[in-house]
N, C-alpha and C. Protein backbone atom coordinates (compact mmCIF):
# COMPACT_ATOMS: atom_id res chain seq x y z
N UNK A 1 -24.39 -65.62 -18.85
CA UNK A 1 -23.78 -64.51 -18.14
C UNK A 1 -22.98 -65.03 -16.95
N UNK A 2 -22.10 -64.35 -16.64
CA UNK A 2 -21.29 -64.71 -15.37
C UNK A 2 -20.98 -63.19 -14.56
N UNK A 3 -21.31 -63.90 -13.27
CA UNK A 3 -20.96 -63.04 -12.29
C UNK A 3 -19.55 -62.88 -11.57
N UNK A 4 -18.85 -61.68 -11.22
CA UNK A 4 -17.65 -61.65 -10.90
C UNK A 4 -17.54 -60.97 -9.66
N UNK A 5 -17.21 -61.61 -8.25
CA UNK A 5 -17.25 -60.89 -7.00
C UNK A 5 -15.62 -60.70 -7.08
N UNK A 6 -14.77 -59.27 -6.60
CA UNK A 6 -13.84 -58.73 -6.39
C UNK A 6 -13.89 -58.30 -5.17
N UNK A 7 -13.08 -58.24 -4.14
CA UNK A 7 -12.76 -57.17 -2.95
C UNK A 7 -11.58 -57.41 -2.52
N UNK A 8 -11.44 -56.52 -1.70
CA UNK A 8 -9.77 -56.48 -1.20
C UNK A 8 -9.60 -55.19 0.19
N UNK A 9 -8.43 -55.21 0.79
CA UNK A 9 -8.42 -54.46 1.67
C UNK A 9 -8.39 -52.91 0.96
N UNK A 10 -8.64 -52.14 1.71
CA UNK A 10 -9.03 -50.75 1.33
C UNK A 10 -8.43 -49.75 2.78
N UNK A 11 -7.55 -48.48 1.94
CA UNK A 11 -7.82 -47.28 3.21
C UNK A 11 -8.43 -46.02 3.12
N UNK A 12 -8.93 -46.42 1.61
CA UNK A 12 -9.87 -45.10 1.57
C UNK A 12 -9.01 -44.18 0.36
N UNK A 13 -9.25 -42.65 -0.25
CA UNK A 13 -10.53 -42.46 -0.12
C UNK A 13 -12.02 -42.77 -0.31
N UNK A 14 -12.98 -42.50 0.46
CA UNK A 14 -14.82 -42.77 0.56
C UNK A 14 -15.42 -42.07 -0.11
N UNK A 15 -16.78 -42.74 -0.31
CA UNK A 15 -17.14 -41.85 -0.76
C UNK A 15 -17.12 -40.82 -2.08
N UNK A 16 -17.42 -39.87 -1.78
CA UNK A 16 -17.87 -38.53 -3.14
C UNK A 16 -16.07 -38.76 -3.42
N UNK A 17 -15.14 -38.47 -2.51
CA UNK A 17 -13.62 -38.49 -2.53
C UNK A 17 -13.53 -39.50 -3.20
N UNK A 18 -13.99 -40.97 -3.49
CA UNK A 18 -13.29 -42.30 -4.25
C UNK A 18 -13.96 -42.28 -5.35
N UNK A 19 -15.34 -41.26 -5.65
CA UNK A 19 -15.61 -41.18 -6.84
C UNK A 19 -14.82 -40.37 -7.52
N UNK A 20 -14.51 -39.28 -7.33
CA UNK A 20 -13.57 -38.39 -7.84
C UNK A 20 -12.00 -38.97 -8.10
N UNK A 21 -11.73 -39.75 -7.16
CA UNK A 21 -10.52 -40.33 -7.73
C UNK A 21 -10.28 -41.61 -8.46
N UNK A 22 -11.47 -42.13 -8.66
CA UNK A 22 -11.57 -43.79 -9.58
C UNK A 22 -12.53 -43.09 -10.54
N UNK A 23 -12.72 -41.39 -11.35
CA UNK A 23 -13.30 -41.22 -12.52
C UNK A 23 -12.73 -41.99 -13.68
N UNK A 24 -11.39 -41.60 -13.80
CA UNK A 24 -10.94 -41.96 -14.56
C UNK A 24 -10.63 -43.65 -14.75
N UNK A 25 -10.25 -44.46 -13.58
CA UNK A 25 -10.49 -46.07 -13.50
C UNK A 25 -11.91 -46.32 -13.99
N UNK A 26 -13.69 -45.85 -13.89
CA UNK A 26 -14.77 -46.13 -13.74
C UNK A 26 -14.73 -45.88 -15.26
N UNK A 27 -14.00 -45.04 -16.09
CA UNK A 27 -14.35 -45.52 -17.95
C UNK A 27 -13.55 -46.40 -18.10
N UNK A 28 -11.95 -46.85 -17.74
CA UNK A 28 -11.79 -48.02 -18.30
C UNK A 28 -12.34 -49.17 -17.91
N UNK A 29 -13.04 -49.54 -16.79
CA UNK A 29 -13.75 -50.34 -16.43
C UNK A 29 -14.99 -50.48 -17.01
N UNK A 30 -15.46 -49.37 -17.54
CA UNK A 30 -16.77 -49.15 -18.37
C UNK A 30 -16.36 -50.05 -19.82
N UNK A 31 -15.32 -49.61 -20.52
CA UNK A 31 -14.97 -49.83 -21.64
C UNK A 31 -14.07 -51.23 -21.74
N UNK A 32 -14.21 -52.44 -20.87
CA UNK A 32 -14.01 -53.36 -20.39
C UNK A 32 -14.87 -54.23 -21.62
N UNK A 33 -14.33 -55.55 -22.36
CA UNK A 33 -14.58 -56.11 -23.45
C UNK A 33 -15.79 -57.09 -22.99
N UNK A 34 -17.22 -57.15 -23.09
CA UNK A 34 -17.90 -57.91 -22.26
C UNK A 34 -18.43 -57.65 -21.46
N UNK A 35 -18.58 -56.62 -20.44
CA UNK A 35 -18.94 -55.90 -19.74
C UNK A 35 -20.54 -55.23 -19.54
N UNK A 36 -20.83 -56.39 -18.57
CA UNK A 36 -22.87 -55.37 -18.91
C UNK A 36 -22.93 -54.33 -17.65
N UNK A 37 -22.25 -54.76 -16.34
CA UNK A 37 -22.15 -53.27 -15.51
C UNK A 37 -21.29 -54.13 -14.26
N UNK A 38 -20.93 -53.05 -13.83
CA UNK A 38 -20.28 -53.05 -12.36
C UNK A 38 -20.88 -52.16 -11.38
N UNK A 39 -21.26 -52.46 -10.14
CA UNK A 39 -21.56 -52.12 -8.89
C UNK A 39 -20.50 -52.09 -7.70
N UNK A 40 -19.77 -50.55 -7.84
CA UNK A 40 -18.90 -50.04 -6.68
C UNK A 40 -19.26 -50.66 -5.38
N UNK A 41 -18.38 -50.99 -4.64
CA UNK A 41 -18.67 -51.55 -3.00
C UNK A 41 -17.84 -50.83 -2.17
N UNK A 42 -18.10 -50.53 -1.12
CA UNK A 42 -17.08 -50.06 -0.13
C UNK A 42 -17.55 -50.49 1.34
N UNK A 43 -16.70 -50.67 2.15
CA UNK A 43 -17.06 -50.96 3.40
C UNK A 43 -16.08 -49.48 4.61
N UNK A 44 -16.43 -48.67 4.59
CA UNK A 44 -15.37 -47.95 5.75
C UNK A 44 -14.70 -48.79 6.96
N UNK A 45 -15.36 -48.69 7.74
CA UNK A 45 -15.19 -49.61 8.99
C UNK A 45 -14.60 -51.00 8.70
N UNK A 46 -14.83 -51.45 8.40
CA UNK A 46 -14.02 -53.24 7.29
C UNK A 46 -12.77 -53.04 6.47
N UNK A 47 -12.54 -51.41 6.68
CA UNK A 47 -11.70 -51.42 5.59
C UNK A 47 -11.18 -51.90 4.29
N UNK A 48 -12.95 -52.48 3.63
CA UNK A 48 -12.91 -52.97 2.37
C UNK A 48 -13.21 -52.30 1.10
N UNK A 49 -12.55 -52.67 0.06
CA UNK A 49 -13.73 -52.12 -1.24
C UNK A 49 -13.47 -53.34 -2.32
N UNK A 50 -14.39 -52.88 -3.64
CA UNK A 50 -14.71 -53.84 -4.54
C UNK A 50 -15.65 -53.80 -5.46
N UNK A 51 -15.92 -54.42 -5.77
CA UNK A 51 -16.84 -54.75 -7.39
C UNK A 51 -17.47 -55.52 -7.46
N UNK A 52 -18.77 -55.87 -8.02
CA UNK A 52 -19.58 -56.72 -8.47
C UNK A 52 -19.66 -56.46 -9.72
N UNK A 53 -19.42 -57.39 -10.65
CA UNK A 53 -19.45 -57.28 -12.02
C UNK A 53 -20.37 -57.94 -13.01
N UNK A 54 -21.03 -57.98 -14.13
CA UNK A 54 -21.91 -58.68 -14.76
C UNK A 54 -20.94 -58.88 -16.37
N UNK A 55 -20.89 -60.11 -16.84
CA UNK A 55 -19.98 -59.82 -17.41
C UNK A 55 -20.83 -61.19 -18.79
N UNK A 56 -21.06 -60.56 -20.15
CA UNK A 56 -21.27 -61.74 -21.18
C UNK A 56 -21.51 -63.01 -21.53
N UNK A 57 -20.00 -63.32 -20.49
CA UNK A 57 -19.49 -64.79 -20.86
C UNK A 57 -18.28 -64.76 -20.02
N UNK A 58 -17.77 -66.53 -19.75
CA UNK A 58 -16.53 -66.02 -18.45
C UNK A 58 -15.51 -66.15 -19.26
N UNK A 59 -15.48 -65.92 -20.32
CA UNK A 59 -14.31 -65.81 -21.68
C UNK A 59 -13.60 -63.82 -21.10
N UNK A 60 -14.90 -63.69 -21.01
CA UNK A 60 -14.97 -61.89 -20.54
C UNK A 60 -14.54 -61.33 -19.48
N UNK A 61 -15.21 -62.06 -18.49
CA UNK A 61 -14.79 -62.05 -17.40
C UNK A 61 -13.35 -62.44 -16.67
N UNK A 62 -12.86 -63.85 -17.56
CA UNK A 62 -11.75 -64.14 -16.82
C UNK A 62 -10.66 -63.46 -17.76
N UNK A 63 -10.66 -62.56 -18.65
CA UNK A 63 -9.87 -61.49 -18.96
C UNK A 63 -9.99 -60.36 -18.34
N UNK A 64 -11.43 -59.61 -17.54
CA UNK A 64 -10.95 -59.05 -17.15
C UNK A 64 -10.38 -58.79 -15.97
N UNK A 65 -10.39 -60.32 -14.97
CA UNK A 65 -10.11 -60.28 -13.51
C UNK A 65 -8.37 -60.52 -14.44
N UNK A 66 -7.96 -60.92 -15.24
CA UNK A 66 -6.24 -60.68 -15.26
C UNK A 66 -6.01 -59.25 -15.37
N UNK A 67 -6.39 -58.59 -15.80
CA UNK A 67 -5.95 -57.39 -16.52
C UNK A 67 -6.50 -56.17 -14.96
N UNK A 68 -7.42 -56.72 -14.32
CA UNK A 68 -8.30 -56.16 -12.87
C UNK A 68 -6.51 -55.86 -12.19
N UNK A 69 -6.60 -57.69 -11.94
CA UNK A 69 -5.86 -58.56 -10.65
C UNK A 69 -4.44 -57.48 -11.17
N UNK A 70 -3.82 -57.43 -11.96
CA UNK A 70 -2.72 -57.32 -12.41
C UNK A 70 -2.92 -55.30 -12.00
N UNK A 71 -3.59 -54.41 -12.30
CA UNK A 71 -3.79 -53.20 -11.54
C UNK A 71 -3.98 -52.84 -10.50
N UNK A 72 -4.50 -53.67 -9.40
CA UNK A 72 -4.73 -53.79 -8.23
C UNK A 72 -3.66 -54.02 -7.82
N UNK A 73 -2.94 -54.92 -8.08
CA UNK A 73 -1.57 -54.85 -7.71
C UNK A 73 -0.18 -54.22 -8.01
N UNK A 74 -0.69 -53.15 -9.22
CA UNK A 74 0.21 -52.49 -9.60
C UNK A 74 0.13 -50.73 -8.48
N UNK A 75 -1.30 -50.91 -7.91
CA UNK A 75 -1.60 -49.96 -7.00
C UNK A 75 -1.60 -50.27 -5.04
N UNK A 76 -0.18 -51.33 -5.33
CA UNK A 76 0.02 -51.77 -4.37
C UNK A 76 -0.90 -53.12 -3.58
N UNK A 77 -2.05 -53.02 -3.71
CA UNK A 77 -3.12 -54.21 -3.05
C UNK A 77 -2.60 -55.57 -3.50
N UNK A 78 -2.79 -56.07 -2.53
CA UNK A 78 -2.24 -57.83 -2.53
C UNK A 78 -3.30 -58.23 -2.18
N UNK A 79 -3.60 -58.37 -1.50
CA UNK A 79 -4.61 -59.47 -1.12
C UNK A 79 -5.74 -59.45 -1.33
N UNK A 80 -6.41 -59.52 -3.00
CA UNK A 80 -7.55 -59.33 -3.79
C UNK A 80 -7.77 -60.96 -3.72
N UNK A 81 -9.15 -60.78 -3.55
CA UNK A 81 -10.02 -61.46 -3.47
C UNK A 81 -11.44 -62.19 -4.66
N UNK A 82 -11.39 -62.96 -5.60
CA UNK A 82 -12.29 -62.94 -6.30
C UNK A 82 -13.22 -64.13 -6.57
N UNK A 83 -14.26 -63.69 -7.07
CA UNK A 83 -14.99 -65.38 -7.13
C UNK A 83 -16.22 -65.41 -8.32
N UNK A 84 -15.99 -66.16 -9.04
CA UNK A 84 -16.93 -66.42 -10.57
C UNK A 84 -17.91 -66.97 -10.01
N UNK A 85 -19.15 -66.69 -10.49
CA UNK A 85 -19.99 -66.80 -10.26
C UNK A 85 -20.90 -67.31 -11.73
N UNK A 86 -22.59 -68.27 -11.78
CA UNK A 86 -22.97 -68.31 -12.96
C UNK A 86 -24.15 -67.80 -12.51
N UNK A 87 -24.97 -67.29 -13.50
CA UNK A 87 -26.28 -66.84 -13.11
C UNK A 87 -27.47 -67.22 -13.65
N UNK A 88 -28.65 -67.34 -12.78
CA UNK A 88 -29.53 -68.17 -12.89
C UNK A 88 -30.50 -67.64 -13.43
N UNK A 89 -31.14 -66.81 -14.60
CA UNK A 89 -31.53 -65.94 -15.48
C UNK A 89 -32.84 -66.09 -14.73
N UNK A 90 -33.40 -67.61 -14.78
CA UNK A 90 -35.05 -67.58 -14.46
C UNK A 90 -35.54 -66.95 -12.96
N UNK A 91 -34.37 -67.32 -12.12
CA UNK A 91 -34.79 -67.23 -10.25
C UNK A 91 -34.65 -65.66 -10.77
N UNK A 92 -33.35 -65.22 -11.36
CA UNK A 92 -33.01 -63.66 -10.80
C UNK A 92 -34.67 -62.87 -11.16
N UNK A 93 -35.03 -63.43 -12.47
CA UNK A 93 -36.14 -63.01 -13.06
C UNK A 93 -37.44 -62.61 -12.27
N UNK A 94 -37.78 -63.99 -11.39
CA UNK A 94 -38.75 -63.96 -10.79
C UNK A 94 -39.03 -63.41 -9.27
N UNK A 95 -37.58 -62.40 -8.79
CA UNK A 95 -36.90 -62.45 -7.81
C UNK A 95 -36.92 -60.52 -8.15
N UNK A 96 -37.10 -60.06 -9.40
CA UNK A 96 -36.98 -58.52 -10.12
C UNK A 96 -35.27 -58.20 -10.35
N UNK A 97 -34.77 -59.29 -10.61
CA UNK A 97 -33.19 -58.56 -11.04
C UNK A 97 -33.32 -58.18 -12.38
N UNK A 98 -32.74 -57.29 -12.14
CA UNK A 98 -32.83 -56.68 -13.78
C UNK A 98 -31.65 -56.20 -14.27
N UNK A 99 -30.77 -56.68 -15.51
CA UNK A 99 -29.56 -56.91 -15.70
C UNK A 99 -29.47 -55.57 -16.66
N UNK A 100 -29.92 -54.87 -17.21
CA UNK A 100 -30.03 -53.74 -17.79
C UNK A 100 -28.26 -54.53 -19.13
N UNK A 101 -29.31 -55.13 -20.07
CA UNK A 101 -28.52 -55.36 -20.89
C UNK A 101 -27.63 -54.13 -21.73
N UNK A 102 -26.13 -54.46 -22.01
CA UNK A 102 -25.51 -53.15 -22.40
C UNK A 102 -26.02 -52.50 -24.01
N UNK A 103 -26.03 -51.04 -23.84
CA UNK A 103 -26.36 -50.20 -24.68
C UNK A 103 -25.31 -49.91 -25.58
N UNK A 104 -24.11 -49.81 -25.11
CA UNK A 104 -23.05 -49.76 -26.05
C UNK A 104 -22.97 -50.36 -26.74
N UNK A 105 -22.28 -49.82 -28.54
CA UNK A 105 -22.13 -50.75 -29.57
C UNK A 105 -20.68 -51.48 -29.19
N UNK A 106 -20.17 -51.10 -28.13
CA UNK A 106 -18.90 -51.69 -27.81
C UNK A 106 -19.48 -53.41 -27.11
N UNK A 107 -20.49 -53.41 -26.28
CA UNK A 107 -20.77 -54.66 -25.41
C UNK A 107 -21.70 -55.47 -27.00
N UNK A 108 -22.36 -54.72 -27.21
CA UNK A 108 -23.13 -55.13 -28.07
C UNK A 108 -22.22 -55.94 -29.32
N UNK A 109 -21.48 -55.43 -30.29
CA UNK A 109 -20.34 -56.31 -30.89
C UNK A 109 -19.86 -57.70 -30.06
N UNK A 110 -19.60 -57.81 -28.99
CA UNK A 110 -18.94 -59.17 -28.46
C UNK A 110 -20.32 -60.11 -28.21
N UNK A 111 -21.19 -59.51 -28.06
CA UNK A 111 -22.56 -60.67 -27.64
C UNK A 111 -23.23 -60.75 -28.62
């Protein structure tokens, strides 16, 4: 599995408001090839937001930070930020991470 840290500058909207307006971004991100979950980030005050991603394999992952990187900047943001990560199955284990392997026959086909 590989981990995928994203962030970038942000002006908002927060909140219940950025859920309502990234519904429609949060299924194609759902429906992302490889994909076991993403965890929304926001910072108000930092004026940040972002993603934590769990992603198959970095075959998965580094398709979807092009196809990410390349929308983020089609929604104006430049200065995205990202960083691959590998994960350590046994520590996260003994530590209670729990990766809630994907249910979809969509994630399920690629793994």
């Amino acid at each position: 599995m590989k981990l995928l840290e994203i962030d970038f500058p942000y002006s908002g909207p927060w909140g219940d408001e950025m859920a309502a307006a990234c519904a429609g971004l949060a299924q194609a991100i759902a429906d992302a090839p490889g994909l076991i979950w993403k965890i929304w980030i926001e910072n108000r005050e930092a004026g940040m937001a972002g993603g934590i991603y769990l992603f198959i394999d970095e075959q998965s992952a580094s398709e979807y930070l092009q196809v990410h990187t390349s929308r983020l900047k089609d929604l104006g943001i430049g200065e995205i930020r990202a960083k691959l990560f590998d994960v350590n199955e046994e520590l996260n284990e003994a530590t209670r991470a729990n990766f809630c392997r994907p249910q979809s026959t969509h994630a399920q086909n690629l793994g």
